[in-house]
PDB file of N, CA and C in Angstrom:
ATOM      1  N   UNK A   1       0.834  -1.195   0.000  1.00  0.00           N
ATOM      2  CA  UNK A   1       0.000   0.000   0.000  1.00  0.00           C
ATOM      3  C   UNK A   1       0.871   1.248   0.000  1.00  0.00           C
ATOM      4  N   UNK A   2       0.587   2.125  -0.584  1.00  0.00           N
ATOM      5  CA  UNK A   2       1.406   3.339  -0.794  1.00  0.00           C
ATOM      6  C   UNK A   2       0.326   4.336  -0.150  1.00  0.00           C
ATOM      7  N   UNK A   3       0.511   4.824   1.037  1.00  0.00           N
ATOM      8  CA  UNK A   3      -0.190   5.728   2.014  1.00  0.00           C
ATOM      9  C   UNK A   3       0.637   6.802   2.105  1.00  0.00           C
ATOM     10  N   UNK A   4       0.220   7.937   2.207  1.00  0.00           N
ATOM     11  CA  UNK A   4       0.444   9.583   2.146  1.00  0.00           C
ATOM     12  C   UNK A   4       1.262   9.379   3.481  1.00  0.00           C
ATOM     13  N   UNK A   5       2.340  10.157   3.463  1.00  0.00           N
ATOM     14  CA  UNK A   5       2.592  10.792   5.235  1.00  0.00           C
ATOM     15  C   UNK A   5       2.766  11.724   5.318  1.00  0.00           C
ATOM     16  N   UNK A   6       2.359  12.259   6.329  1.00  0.00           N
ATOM     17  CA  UNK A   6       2.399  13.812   6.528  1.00  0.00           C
ATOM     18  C   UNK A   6       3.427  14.396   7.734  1.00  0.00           C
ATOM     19  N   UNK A   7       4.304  13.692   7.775  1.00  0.00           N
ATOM     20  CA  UNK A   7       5.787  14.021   8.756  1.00  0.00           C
ATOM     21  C   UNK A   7       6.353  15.532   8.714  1.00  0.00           C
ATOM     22  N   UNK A   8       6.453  15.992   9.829  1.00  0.00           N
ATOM     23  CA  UNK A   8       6.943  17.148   8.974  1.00  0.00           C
ATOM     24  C   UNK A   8       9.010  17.012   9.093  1.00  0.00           C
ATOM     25  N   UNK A   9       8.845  17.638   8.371  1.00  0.00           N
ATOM     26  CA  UNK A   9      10.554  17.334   7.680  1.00  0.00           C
ATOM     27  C   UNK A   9      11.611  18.168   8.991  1.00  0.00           C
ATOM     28  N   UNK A  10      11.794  18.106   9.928  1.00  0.00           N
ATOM     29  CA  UNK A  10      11.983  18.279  11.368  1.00  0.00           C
ATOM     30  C   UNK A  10      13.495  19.179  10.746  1.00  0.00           C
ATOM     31  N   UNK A  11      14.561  18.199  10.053  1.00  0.00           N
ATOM     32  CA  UNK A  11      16.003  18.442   9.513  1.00  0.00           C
ATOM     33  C   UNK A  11      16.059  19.495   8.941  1.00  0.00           C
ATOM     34  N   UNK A  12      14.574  19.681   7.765  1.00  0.00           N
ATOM     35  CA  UNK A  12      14.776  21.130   7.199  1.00  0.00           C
ATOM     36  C   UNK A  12      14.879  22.563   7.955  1.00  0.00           C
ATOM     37  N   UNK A  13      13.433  22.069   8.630  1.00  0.00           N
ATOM     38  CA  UNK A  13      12.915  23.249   9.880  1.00  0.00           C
ATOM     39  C   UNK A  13      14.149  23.392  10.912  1.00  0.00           C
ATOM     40  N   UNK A  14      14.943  22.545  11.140  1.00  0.00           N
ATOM     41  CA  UNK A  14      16.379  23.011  12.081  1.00  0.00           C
ATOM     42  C   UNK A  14      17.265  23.714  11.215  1.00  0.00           C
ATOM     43  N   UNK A  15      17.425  23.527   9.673  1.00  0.00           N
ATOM     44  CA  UNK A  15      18.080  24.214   9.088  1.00  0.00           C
ATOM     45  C   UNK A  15      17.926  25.373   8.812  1.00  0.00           C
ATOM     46  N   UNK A  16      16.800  26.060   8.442  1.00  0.00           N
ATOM     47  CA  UNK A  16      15.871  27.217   8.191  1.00  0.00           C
ATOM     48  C   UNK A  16      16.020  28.294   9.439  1.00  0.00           C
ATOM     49  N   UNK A  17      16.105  27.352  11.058  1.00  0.00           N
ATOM     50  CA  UNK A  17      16.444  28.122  12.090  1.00  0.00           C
ATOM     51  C   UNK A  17      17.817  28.614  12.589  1.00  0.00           C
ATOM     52  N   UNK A  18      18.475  27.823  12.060  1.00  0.00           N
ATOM     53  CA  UNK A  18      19.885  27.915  12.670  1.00  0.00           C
ATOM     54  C   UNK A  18      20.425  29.090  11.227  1.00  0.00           C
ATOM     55  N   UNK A  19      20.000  29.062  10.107  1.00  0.00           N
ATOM     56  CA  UNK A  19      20.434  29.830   9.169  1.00  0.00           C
ATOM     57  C   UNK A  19      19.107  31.583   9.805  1.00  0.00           C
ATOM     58  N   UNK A  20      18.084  31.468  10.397  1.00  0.00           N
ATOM     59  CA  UNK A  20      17.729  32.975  10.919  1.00  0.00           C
ATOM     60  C   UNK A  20      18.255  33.180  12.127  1.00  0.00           C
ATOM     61  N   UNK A  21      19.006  32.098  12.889  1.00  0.00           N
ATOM     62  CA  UNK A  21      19.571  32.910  14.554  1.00  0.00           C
ATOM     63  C   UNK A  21      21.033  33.489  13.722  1.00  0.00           C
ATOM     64  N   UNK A  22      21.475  32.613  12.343  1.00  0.00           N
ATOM     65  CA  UNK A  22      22.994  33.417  12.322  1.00  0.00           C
ATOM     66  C   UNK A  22      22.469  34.863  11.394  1.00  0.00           C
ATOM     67  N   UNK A  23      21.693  35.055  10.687  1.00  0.00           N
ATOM     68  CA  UNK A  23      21.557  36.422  10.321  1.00  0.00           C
ATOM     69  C   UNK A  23      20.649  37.114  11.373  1.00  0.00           C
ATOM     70  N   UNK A  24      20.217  36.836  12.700  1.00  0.00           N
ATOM     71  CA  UNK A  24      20.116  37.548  13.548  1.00  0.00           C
ATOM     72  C   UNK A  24      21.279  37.817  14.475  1.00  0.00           C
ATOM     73  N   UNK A  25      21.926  36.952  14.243  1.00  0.00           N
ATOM     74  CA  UNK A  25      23.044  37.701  15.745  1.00  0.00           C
ATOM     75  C   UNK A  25      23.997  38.632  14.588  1.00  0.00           C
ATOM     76  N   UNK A  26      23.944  38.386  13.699  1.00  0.00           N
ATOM     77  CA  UNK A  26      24.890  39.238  12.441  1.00  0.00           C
ATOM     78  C   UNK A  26      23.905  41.016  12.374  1.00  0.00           C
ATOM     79  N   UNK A  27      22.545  40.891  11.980  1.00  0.00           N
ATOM     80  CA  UNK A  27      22.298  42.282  12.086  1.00  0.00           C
ATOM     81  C   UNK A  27      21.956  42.843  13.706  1.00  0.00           C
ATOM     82  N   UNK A  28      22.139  41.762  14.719  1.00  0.00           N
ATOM     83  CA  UNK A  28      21.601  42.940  15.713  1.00  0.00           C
ATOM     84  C   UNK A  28      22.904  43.935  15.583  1.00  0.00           C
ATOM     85  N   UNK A  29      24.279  43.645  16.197  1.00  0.00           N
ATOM     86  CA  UNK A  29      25.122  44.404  16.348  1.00  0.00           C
ATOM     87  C   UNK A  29      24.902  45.411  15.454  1.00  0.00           C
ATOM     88  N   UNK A  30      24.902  45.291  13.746  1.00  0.00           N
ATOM     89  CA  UNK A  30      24.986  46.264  12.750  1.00  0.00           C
ATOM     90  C   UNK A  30      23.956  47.494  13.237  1.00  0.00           C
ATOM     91  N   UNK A  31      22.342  47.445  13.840  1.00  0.00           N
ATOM     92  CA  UNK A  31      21.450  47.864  14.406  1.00  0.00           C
ATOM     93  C   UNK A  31      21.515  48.534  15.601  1.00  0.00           C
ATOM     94  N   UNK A  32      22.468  48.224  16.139  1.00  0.00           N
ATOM     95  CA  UNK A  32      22.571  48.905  17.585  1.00  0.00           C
ATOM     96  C   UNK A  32      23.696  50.121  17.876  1.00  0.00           C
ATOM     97  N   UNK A  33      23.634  50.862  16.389  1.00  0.00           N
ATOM     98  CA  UNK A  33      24.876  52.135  16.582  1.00  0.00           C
ATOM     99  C   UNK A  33      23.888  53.135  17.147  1.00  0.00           C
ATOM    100  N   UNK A  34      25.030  53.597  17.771  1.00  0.00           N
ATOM    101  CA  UNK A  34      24.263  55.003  18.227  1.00  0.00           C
ATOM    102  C   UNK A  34      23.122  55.971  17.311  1.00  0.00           C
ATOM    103  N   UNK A  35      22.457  56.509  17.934  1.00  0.00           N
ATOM    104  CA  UNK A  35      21.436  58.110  16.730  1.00  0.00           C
ATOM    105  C   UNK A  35      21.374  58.721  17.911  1.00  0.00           C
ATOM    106  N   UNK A  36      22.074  60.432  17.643  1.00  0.00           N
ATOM    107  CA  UNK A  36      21.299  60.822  18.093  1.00  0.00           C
ATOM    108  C   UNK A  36      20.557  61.800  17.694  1.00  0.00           C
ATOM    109  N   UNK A  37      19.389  62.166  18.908  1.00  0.00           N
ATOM    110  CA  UNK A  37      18.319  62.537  18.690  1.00  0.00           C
ATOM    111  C   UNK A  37      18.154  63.762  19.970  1.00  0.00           C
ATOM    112  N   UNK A  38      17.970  64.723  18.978  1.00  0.00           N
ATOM    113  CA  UNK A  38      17.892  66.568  19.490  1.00  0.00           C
ATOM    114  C   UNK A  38      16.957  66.671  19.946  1.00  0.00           C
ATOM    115  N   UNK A  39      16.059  66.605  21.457  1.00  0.00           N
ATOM    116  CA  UNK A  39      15.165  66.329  21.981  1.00  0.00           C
ATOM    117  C   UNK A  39      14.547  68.126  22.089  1.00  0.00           C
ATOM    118  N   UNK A  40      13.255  68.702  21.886  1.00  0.00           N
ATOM    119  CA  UNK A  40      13.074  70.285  22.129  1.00  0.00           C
ATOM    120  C   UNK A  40      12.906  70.281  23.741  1.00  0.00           C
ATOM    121  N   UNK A  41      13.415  71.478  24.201  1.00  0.00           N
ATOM    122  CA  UNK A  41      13.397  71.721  25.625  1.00  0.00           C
ATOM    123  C   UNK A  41      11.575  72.129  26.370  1.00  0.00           C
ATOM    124  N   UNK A  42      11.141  71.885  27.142  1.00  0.00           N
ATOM    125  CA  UNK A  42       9.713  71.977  27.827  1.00  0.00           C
ATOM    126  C   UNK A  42       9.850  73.449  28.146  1.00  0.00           C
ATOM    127  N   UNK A  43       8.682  74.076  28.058  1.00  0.00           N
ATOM    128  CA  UNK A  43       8.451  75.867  28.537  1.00  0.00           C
ATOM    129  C   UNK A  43       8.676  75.908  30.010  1.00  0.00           C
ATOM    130  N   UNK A  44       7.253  74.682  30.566  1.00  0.00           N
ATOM    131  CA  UNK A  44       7.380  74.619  31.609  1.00  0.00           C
ATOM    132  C   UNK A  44       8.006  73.546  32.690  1.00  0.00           C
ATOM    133  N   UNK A  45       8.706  73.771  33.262  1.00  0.00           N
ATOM    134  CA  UNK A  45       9.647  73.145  33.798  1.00  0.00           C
ATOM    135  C   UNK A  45       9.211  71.846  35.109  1.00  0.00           C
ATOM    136  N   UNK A  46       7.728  72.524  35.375  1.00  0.00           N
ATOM    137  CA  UNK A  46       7.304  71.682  36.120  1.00  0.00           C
ATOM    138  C   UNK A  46       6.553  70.263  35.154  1.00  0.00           C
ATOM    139  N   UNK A  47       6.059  70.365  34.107  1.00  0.00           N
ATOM    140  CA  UNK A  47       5.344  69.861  33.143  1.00  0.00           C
ATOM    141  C   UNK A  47       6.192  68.481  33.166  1.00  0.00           C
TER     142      UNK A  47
END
């Protein structure tokens, strides 16, 4: 009998992950440079 299986392919899905944690640990650093940012000063000081 030739019956369908519906396995899911476990080897691929580890591959697929381990290839998005290495282009995540690659762009966080690139992402985390400094900006800065010229904040306007408040009128009132108590505010």
């Amino acid at each position: 009998m030739n019956r369908l299986s519906s396995d899911i392919n476990v080897t691929l899905m580890a591959d697929i992950m381990l290839v998005l944690l290495i282009i995540f640990m690659i762009a966080t650093p690139v992402l985390q440079t400094d900006v800065t940012v010229n904040l306007p000063k408040a009128k009132n000081p108590l505010a």
